[in-house]
C-alpha atoms as a PDB file:
ATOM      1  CA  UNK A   1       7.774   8.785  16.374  1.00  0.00           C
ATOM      2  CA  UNK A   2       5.896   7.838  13.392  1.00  0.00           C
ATOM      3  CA  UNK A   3       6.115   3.546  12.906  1.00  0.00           C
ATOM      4  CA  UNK A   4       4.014   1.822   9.896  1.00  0.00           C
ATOM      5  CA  UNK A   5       3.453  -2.206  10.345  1.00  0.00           C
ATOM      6  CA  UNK A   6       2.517  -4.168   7.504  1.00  0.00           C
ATOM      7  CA  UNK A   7       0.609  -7.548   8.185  1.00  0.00           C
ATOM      8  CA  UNK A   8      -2.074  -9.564   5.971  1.00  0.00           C
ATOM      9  CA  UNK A   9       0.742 -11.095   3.845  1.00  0.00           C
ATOM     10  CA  UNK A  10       0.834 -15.103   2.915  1.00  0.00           C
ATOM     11  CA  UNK A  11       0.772 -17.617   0.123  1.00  0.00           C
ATOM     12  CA  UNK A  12      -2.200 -18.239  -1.947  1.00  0.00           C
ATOM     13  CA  UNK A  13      -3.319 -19.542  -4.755  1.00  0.00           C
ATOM     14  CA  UNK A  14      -3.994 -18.258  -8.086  1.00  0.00           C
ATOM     15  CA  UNK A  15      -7.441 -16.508  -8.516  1.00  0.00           C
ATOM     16  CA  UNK A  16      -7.220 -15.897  -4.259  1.00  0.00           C
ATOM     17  CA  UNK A  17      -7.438 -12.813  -2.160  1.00  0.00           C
ATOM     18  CA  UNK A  18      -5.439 -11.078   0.491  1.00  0.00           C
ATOM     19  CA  UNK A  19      -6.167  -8.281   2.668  1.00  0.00           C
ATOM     20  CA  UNK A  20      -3.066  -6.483   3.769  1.00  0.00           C
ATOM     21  CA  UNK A  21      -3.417  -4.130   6.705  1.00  0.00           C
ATOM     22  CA  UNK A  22      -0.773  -1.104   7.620  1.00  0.00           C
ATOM     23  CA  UNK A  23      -0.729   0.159  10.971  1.00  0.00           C
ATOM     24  CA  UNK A  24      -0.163   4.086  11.239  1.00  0.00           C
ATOM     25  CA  UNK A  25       1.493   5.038  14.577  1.00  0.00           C
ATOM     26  CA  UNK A  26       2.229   8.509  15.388  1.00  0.00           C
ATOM     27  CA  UNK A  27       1.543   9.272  11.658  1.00  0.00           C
ATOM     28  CA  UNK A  28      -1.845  11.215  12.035  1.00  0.00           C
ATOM     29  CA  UNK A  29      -0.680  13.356  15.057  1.00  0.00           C
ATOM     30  CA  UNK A  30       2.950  14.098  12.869  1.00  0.00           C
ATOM     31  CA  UNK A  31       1.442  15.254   9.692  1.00  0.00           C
ATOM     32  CA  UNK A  32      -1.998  16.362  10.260  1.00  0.00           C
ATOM     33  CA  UNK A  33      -5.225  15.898   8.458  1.00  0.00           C
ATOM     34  CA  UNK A  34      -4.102  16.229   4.883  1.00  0.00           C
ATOM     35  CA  UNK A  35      -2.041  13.242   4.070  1.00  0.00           C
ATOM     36  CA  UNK A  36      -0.988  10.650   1.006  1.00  0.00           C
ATOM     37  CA  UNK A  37      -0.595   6.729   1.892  1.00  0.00           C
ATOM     38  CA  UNK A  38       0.173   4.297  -0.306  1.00  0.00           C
ATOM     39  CA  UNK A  39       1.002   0.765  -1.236  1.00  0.00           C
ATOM     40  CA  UNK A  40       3.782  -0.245  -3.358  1.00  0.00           C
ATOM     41  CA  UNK A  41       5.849  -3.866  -4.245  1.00  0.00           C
ATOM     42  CA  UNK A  42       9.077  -4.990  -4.836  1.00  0.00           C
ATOM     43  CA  UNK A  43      10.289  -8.379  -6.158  1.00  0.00           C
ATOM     44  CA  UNK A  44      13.949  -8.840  -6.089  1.00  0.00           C
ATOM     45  CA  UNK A  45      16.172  -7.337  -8.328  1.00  0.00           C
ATOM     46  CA  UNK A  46      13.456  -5.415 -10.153  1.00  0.00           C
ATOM     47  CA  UNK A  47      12.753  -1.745  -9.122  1.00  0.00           C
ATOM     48  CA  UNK A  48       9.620  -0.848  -6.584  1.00  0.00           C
ATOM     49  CA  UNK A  49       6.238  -0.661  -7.878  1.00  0.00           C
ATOM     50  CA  UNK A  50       3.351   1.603  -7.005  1.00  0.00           C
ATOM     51  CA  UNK A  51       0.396   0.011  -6.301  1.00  0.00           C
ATOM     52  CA  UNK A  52      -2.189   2.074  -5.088  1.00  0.00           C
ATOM     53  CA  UNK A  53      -2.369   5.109  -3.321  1.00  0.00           C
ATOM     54  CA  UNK A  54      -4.754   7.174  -1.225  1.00  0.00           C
ATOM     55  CA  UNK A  55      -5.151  10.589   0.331  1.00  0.00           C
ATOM     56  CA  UNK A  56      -6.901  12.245   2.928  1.00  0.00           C
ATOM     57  CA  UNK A  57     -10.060  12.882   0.901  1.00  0.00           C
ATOM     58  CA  UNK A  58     -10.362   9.464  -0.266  1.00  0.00           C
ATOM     59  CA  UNK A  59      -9.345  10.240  -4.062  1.00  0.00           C
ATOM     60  CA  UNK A  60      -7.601   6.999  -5.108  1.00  0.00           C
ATOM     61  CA  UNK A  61      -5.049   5.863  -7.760  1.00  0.00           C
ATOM     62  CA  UNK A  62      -3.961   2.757  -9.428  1.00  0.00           C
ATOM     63  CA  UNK A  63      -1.567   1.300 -11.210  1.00  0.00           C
ATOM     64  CA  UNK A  64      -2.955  -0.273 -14.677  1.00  0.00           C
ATOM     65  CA  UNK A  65      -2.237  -4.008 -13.664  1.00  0.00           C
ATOM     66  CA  UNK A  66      -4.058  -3.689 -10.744  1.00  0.00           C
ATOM     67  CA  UNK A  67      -6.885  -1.660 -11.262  1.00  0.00           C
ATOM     68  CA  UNK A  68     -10.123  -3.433 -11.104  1.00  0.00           C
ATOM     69  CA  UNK A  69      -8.799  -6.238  -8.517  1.00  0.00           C
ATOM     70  CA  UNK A  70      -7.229  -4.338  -5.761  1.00  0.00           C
ATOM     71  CA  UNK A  71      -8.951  -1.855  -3.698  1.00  0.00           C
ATOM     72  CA  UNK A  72      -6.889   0.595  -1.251  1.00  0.00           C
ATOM     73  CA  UNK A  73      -9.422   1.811   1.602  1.00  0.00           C
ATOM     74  CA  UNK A  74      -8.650   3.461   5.114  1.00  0.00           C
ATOM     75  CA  UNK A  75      -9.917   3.102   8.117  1.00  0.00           C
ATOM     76  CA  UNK A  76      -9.259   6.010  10.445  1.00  0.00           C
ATOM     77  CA  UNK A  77     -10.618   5.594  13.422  1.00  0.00           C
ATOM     78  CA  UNK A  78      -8.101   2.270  13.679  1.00  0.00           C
ATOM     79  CA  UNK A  79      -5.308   4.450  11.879  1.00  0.00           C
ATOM     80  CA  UNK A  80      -5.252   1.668   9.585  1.00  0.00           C
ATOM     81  CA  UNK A  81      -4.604   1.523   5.622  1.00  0.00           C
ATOM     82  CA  UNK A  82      -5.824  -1.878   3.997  1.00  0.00           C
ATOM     83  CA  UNK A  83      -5.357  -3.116   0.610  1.00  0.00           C
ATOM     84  CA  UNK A  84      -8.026  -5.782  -0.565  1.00  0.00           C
ATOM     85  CA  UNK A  85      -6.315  -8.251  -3.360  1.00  0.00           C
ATOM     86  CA  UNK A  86      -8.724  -9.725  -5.412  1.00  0.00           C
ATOM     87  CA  UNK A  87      -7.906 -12.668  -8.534  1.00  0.00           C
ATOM     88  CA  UNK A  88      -4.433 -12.680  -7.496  1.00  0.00           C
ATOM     89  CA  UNK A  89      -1.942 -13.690 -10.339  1.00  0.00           C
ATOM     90  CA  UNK A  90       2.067 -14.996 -10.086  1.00  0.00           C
ATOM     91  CA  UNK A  91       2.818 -11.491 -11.194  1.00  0.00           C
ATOM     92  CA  UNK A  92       1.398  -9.974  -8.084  1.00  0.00           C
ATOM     93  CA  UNK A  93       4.576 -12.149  -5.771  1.00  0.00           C
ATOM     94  CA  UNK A  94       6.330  -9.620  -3.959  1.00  0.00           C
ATOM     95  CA  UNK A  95       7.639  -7.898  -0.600  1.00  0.00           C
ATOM     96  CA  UNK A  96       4.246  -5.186  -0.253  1.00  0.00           C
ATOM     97  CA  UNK A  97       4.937  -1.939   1.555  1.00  0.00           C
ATOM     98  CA  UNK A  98       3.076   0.782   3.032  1.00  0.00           C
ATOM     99  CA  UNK A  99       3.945   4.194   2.824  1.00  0.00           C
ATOM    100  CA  UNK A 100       2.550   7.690   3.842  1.00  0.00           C
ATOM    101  CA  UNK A 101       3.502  11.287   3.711  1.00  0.00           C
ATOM    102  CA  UNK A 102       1.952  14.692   2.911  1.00  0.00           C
ATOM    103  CA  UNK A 103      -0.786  15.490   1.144  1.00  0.00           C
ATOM    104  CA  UNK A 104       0.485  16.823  -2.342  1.00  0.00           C
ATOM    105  CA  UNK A 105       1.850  13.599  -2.711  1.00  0.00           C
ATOM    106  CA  UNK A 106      -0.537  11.812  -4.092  1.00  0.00           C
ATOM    107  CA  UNK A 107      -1.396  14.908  -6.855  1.00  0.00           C
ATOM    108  CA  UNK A 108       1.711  13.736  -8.192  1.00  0.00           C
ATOM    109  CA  UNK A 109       4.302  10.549  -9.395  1.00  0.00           C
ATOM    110  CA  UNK A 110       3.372   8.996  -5.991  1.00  0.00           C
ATOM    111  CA  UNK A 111       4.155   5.845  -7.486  1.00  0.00           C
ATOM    112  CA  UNK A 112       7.482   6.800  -7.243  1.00  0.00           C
ATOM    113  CA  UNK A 113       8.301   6.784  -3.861  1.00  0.00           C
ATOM    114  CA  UNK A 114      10.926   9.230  -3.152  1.00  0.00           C
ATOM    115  CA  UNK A 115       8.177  11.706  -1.684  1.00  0.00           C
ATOM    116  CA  UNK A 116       6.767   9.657   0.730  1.00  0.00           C
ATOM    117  CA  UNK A 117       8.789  10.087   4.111  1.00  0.00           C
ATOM    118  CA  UNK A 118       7.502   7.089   6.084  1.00  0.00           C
ATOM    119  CA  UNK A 119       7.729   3.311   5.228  1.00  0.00           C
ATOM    120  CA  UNK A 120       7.134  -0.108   6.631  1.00  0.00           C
ATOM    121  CA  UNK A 121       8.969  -3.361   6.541  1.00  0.00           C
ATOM    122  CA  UNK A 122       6.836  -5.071   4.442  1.00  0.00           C
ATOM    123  CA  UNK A 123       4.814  -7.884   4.257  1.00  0.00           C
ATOM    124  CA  UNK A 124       5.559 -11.058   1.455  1.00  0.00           C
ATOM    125  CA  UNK A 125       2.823 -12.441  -0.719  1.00  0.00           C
ATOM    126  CA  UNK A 126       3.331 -14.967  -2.823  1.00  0.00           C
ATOM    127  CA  UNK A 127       1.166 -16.120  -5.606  1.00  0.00           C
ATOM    128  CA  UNK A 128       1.096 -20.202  -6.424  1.00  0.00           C
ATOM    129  CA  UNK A 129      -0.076 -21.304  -9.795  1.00  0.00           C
END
């Protein structure tokens, strides 16, 4: 069984930085070497966001209002997908998921979601000005 586990969320300051972390159970031994993971954000009434994605040969993407301050790494040998937040801003306040799934994935509109087959709960950050 394949479980993702956000953690690294928490309230900070403007300007501040987060590291979320996303544990990968199961995923690695379900799909293989070739895979996609990804972060994406929700606030609220307002649709979910891609952040940042990743795949299995370290190629990375970004959404515009992100690029620049947040960095998406993995770190296999602890199954674990991080996102570094840097010169956090209001706008970045949301629920943050992880989310992985095959490979071709991330060649396409990853930041869309709907072909990613695993998610987490999510983990809030909130941004104080």
């Amino acid at each position: 069984q394949v479980q993702l586990a956000e953690s690294g969320g928490g309230s900070v300051q403007t300007g501040g930085s987060l590291r979320l972390s996303c544990g990968l159970s199961g995923f690695h031994e379900n799909i293989g070497s070739a895979y996609c993971m990804a972060w994406f954000r929700q606030v609220a009434g307002k649709e979910r966001e891609g952040v940042a994605a990743i795949d299995s040969d370290g190629l990375t993407h970004y959404t515009d209002s992100v690029r620049g301050r947040f960095n998406i790494s993995e770190e296999k040998a602890k199954n674990t997908l991080y996102l570094q937040m840097n010169r956090l801003q209001p706008e970045d306040t949301a629920m943050y998921y992880c989310a992985a799934g095959a490979w071709y994935v991330c060649g396409g509109p990853w930041y869309e979601g709907y072909a990613l087959d695993y998610w987490g709960k999510g983990t809030l950050v909130n941004i104080s000005s």
